[in-house]
PDB file of N, CA and C in Angstrom:
ATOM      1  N   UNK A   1       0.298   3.127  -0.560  1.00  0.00           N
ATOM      2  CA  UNK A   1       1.550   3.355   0.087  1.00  0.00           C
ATOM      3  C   UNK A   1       2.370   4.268  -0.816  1.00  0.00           C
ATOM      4  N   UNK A   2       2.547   6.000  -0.388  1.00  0.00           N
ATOM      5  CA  UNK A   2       3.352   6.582  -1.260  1.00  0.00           C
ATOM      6  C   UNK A   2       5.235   6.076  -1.044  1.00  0.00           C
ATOM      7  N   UNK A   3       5.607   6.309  -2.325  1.00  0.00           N
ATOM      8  CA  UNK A   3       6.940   5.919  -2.647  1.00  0.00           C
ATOM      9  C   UNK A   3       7.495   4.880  -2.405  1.00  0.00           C
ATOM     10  N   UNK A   4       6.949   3.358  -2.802  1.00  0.00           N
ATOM     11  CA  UNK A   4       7.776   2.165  -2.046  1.00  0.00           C
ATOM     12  C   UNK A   4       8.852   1.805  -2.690  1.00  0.00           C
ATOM     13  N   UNK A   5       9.746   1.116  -1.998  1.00  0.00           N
ATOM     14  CA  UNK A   5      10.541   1.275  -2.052  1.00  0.00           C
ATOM     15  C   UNK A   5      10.997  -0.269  -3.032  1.00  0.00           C
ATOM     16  N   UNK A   6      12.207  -0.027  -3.721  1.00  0.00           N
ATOM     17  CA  UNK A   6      12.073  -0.836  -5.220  1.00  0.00           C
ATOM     18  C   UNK A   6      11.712  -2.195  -5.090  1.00  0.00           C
ATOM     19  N   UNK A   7      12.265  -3.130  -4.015  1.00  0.00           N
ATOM     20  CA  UNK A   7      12.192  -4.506  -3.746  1.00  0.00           C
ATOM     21  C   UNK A   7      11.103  -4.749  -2.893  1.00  0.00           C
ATOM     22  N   UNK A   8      10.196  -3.860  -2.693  1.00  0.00           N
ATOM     23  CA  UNK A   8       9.077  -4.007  -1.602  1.00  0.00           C
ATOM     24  C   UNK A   8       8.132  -5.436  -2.164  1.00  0.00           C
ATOM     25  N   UNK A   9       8.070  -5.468  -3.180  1.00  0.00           N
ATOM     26  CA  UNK A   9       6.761  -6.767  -3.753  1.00  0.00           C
ATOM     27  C   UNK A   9       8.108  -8.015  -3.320  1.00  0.00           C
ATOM     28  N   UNK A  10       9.211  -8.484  -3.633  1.00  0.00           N
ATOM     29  CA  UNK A  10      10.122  -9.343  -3.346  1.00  0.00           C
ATOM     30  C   UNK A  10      10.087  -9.907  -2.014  1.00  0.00           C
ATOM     31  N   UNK A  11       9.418  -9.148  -0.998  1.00  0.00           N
ATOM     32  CA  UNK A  11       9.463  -9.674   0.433  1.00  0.00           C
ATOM     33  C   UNK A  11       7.821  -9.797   0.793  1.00  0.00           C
ATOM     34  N   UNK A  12       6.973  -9.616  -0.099  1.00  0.00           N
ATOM     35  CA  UNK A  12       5.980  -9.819   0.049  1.00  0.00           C
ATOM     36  C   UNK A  12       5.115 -10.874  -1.039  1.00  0.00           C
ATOM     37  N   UNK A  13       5.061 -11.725  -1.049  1.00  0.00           N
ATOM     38  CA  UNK A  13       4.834 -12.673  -2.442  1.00  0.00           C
ATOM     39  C   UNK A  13       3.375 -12.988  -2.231  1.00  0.00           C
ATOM     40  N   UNK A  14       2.705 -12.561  -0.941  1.00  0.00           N
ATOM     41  CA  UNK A  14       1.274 -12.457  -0.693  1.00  0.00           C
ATOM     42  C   UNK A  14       0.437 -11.838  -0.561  1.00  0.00           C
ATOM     43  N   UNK A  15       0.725 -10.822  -1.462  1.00  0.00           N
ATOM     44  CA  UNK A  15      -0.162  -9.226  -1.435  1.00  0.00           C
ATOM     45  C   UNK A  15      -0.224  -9.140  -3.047  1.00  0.00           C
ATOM     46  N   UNK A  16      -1.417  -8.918  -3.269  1.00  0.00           N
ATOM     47  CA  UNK A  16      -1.619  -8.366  -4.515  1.00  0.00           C
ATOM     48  C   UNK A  16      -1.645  -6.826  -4.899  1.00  0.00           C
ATOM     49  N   UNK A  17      -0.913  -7.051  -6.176  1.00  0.00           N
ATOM     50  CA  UNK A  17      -1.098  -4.865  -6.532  1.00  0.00           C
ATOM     51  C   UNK A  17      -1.883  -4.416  -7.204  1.00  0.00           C
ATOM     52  N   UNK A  18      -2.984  -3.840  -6.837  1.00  0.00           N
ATOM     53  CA  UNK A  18      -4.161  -3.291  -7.193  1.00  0.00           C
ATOM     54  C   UNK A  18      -4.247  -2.174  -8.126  1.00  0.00           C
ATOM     55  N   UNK A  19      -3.315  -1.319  -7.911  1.00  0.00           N
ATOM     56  CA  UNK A  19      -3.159   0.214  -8.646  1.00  0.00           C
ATOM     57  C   UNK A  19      -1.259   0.743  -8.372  1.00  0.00           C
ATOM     58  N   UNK A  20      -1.391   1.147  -9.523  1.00  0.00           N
ATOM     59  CA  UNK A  20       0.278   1.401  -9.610  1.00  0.00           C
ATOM     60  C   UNK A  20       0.377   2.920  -9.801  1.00  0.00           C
ATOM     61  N   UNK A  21       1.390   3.931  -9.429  1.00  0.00           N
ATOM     62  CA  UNK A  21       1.679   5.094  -9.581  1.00  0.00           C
ATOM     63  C   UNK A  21       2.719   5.758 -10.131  1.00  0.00           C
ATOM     64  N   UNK A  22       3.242   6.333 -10.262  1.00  0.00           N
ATOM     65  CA  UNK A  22       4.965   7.135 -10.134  1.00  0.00           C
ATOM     66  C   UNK A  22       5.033   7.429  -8.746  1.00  0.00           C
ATOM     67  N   UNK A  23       4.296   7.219  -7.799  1.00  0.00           N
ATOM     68  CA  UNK A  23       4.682   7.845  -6.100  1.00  0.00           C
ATOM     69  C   UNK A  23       3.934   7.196  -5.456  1.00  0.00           C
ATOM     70  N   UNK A  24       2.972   5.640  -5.900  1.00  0.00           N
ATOM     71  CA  UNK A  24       1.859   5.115  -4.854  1.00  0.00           C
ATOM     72  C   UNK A  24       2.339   3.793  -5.132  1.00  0.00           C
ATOM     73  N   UNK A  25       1.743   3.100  -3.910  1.00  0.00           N
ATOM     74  CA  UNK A  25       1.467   1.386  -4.397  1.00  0.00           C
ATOM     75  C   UNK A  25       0.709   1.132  -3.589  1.00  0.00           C
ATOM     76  N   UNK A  26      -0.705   0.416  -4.315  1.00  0.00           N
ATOM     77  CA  UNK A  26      -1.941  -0.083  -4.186  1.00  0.00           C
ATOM     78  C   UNK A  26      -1.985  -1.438  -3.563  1.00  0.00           C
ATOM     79  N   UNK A  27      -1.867  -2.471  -2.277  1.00  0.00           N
ATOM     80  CA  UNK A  27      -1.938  -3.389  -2.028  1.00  0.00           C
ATOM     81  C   UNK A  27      -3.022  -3.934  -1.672  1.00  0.00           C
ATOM     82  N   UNK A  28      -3.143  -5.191  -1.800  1.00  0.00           N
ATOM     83  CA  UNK A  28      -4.301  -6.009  -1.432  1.00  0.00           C
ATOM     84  C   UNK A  28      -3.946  -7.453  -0.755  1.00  0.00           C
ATOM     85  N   UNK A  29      -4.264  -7.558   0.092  1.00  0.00           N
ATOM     86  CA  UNK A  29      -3.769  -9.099   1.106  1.00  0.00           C
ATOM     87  C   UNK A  29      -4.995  -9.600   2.166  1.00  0.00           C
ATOM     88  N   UNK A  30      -4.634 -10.776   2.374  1.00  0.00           N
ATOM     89  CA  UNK A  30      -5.665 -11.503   3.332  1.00  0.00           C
ATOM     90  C   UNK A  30      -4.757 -11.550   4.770  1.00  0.00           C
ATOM     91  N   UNK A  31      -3.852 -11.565   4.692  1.00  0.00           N
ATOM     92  CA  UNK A  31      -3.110 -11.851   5.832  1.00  0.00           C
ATOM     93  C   UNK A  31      -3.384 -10.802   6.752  1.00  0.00           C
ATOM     94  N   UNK A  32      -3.454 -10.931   7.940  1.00  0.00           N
ATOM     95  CA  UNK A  32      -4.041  -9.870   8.948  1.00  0.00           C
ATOM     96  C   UNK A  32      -2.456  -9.274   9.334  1.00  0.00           C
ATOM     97  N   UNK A  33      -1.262  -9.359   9.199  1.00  0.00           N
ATOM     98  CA  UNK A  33      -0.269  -8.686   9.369  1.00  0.00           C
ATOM     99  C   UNK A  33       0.188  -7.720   8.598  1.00  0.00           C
ATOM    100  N   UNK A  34      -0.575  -7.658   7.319  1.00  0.00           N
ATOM    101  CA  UNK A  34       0.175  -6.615   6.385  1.00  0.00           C
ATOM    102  C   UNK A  34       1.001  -5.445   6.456  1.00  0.00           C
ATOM    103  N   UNK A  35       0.376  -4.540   7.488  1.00  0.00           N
ATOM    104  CA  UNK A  35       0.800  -2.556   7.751  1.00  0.00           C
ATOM    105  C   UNK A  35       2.160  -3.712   8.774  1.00  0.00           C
ATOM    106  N   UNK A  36       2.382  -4.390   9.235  1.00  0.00           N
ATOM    107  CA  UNK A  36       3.566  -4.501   9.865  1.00  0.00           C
ATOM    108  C   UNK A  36       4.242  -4.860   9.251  1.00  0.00           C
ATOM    109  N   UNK A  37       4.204  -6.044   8.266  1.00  0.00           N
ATOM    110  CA  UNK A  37       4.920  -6.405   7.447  1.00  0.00           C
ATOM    111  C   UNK A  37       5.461  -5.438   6.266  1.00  0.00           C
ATOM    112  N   UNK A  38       4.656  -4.478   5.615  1.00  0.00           N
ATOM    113  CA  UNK A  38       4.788  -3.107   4.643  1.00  0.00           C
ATOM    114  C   UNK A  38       6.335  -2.471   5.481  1.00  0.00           C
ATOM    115  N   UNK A  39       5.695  -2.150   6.996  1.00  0.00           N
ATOM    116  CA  UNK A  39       6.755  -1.680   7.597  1.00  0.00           C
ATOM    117  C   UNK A  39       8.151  -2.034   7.844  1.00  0.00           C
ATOM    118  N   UNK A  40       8.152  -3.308   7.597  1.00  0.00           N
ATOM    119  CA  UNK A  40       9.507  -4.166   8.082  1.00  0.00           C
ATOM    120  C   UNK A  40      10.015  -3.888   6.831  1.00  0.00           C
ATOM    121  N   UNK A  41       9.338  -4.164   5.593  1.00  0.00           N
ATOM    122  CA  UNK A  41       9.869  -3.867   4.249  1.00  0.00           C
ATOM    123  C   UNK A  41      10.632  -3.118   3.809  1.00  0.00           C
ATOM    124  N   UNK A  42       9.993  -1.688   5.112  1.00  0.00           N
ATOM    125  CA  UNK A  42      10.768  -0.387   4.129  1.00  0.00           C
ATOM    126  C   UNK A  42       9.550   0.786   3.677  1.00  0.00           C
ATOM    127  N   UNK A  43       8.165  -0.001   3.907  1.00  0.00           N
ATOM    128  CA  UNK A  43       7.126   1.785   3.564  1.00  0.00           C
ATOM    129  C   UNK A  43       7.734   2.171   4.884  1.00  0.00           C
ATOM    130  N   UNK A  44       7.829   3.637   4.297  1.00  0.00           N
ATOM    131  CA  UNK A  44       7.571   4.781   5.906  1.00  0.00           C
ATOM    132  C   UNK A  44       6.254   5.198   5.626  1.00  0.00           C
ATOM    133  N   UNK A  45       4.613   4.940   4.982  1.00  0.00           N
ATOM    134  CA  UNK A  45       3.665   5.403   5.137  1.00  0.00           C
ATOM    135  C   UNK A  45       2.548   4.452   4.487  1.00  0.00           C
ATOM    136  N   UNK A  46       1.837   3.715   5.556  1.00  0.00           N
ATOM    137  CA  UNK A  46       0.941   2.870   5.383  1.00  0.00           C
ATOM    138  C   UNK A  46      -0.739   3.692   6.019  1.00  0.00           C
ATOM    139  N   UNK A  47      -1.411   3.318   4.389  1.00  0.00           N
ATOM    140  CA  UNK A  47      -2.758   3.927   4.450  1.00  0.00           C
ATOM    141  C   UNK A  47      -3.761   3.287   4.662  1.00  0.00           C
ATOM    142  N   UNK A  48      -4.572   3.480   5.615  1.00  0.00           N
ATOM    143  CA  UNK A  48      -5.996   1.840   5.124  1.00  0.00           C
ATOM    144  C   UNK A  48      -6.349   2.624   4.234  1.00  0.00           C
ATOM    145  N   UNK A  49      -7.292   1.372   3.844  1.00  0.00           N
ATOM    146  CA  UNK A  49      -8.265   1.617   2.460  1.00  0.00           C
ATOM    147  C   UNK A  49      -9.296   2.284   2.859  1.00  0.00           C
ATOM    148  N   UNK A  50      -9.932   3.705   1.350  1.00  0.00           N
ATOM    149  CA  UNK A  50     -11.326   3.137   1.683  1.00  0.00           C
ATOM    150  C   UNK A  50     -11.438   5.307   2.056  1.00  0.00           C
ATOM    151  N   UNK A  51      -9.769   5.291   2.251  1.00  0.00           N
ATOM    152  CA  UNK A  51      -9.845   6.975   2.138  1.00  0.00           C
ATOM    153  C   UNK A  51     -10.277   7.765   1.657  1.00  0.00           C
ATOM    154  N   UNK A  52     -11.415   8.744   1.089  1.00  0.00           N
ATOM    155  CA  UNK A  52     -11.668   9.843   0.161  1.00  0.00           C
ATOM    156  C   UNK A  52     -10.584  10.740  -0.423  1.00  0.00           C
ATOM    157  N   UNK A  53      -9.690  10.773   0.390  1.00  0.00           N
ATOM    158  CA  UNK A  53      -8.622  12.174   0.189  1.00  0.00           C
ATOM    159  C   UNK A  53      -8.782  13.232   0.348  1.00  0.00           C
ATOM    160  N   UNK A  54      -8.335  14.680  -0.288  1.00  0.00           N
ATOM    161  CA  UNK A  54      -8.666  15.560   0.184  1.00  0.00           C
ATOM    162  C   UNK A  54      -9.382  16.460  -0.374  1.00  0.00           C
ATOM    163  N   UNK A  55     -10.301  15.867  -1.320  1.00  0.00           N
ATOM    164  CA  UNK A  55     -11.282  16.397  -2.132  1.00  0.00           C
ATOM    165  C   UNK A  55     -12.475  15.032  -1.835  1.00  0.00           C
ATOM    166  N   UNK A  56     -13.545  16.034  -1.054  1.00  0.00           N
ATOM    167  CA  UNK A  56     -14.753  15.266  -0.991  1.00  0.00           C
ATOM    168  C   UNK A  56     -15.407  14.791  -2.132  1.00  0.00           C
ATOM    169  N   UNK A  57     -16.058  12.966  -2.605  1.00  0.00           N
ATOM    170  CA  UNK A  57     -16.528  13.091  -3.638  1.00  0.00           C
ATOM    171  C   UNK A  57     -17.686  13.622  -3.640  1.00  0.00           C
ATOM    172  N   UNK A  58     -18.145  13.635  -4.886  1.00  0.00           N
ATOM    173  CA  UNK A  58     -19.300  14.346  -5.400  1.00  0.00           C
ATOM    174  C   UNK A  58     -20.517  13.355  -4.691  1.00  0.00           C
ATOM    175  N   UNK A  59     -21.789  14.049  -4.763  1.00  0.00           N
ATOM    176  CA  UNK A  59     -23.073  13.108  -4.077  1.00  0.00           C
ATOM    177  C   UNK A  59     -24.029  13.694  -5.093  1.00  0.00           C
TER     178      UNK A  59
END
């Protein structure tokens, strides 16, 4: 999730943070509501996992 926003982990006490950034946050949860809940929070941009980006990896 780029840029979240400062109190975003405070409303979420059931997501774990996987990877930290200056402009990302890495979540991890079991709860099947998460991307709605992210949203109610305050991300404006929820990613699934599992993306390559925009450099293909290597094979």
């Amino acid at each position: 999730m780029p840029f979240p926003p400062a109190d975003l982990l405070a409303s979420l006490p059931d997501a774990a943070v996987t990877s930290v950034s200056p402009i990302s946050l890495t979540l991890r949860s079991d709860t099947p509501d998460l991307t709605q809940r992210l949203y109610a929070a305050g991300a404006w941009l929820v990613l699934p996992a599992g993306l390559e980006g925009c450099i293909p990896a290597a094979r």
